[in-house]
Protein backbone atom coordinates (compact mmCIF):
# COMPACT_ATOMS: atom_id res chain seq x y z
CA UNK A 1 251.65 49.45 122.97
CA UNK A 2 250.05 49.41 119.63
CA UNK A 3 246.47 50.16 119.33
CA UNK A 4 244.49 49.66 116.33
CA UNK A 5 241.46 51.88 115.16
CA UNK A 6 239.15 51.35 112.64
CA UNK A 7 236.37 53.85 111.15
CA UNK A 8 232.41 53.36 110.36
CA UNK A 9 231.89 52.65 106.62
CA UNK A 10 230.65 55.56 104.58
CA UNK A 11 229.27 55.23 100.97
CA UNK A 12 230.62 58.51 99.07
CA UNK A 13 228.81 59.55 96.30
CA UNK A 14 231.48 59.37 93.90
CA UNK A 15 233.25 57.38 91.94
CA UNK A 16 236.14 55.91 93.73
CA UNK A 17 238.88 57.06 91.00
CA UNK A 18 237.64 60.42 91.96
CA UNK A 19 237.85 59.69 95.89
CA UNK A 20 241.41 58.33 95.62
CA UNK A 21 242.90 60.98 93.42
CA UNK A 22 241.63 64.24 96.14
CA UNK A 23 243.45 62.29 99.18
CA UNK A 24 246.30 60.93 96.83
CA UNK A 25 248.07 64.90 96.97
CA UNK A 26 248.52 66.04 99.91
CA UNK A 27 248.86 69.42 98.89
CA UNK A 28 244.73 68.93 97.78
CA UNK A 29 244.51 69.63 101.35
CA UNK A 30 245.36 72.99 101.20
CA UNK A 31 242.69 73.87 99.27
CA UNK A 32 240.01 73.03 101.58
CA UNK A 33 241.76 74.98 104.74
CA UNK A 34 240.21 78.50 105.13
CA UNK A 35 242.71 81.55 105.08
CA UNK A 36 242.85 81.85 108.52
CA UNK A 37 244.05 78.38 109.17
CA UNK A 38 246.94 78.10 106.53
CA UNK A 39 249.43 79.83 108.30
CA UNK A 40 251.83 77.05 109.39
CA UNK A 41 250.61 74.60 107.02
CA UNK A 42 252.86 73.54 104.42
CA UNK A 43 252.69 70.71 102.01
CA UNK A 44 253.82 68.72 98.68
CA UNK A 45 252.66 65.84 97.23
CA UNK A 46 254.14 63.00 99.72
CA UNK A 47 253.97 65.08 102.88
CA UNK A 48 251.75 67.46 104.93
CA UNK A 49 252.63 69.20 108.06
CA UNK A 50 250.96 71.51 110.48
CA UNK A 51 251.66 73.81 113.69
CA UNK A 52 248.91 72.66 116.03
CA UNK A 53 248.80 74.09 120.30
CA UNK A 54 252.46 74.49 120.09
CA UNK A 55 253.59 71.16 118.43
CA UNK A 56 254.47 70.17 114.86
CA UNK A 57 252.42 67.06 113.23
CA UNK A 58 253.63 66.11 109.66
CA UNK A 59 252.21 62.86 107.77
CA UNK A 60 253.79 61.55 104.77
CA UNK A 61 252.62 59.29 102.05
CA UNK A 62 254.69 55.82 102.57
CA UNK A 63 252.32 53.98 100.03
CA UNK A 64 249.33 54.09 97.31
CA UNK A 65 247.45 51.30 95.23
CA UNK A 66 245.82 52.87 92.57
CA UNK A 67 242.32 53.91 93.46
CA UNK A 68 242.16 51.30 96.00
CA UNK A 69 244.32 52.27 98.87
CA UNK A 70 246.74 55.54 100.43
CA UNK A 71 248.98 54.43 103.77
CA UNK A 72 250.25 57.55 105.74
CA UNK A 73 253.04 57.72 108.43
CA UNK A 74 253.51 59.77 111.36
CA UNK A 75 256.40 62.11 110.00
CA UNK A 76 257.63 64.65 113.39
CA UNK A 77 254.38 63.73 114.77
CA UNK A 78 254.60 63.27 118.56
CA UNK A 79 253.12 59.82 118.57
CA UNK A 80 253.96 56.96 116.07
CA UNK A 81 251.03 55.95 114.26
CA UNK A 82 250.24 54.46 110.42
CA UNK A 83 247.11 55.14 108.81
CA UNK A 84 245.00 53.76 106.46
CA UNK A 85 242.75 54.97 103.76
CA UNK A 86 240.18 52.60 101.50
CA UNK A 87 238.46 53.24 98.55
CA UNK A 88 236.24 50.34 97.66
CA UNK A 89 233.90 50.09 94.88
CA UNK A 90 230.31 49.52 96.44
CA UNK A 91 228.91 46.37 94.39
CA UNK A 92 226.01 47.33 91.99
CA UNK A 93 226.19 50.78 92.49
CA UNK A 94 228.53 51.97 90.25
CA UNK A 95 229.76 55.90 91.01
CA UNK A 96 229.80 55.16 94.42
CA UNK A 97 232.61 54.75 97.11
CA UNK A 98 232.65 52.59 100.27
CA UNK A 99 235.38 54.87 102.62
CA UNK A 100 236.24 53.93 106.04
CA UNK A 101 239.86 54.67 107.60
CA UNK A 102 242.00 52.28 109.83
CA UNK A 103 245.19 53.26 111.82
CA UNK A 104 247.78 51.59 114.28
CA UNK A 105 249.57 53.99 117.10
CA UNK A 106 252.22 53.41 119.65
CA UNK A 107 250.59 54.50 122.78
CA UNK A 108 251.28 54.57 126.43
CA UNK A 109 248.77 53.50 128.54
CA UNK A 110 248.40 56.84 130.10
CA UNK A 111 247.92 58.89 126.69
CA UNK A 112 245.55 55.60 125.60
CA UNK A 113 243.36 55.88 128.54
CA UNK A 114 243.54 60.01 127.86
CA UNK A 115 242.14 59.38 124.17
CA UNK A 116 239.96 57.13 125.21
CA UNK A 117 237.23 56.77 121.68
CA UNK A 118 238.40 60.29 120.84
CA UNK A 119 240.58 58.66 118.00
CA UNK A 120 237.87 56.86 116.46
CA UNK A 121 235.71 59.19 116.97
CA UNK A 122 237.51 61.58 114.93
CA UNK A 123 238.15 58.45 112.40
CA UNK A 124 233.97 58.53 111.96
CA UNK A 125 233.54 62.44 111.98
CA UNK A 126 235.88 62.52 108.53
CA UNK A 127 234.14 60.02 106.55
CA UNK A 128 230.92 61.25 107.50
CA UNK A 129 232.20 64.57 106.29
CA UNK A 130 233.58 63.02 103.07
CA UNK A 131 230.06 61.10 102.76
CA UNK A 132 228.02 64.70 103.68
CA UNK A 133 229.92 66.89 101.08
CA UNK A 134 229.48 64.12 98.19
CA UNK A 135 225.56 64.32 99.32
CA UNK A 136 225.54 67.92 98.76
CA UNK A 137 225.47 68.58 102.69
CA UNK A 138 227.53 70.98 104.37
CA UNK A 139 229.30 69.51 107.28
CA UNK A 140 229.23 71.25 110.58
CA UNK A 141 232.38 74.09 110.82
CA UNK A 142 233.04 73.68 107.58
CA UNK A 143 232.22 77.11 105.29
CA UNK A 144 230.13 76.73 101.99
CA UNK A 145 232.76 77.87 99.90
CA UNK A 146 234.77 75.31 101.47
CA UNK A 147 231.92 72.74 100.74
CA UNK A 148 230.94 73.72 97.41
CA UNK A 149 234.83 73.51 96.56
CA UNK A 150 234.69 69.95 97.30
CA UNK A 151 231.53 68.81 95.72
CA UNK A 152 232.94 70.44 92.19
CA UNK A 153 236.45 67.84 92.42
């Protein structure tokens, strides 16, 4: 059964050409992983995949809009899901991003009613993230070095 998710808005304090073109490489991601967490990571710039409690969970790029929009796929992931990710230009404030995230997966009741909000819930905790680290705030479990990396794309 699909089920559809969709994040909280976030306005990022950056322009949304800037936004678009971090999340449009996946191998950007690498970047922002500490030492200690990059062993089993591997990416390029269409696909990312990851070791994580045991299991394998790859995404891949299946289509981008220019500055607008980037649609990911499940790719080995355990569960079938698309994903969604908006950049929006936020009406008379130029230099600023309106981010949110939306995403479709194929779940069984039993692993829906095991998620539960979880999903969105994680949905909200990366663009408040994105929106913290464009604010010059420091989300929680993520190092400065980490942080300051991303304010200086």
């Amino acid at each position: 059964m699909n089920t559809q998710y969709n994040s909280k808005h976030g306005i990022v304090s950056r322009p949304q050409t800037d936004i678009y073109m971090i999340f449009t490489d996946l191998r950007n991601f690498l970047n922002f992983l500490p030492e200690d967490r990059k062993a089993g990571v591997t990416a390029d710039f269409d696909t990312l995949s990851a070791e994580f409690q045991g299991m394998r969970i790859g995404v891949r790029v299946t289509r981008r809009e220019p500055y607008s929009y980037i649609e990911l796929h499940d790719n080995g992931a355990p569960v079938e899901f698309t994903a969604g990710l908006h950049f929006d230009t936020v009406p008379g404030e130029p230099g600023k991003t309106d981010f949110y995230i939306t995403a479709e997966a194929n779940l069984n009741f039993m692993v829906k009613m095991m998620l539960g909000n979880k999903v969105k819930d994680a949905l909200d905790r990366v663009v408040d993230g994105l929106v913290d680290v464009s604010n010059g705030k420091v989300p929680e479990g993520v190092p400065q070095e980490y942080a300051d990396m991303m304010k200086n794309m």
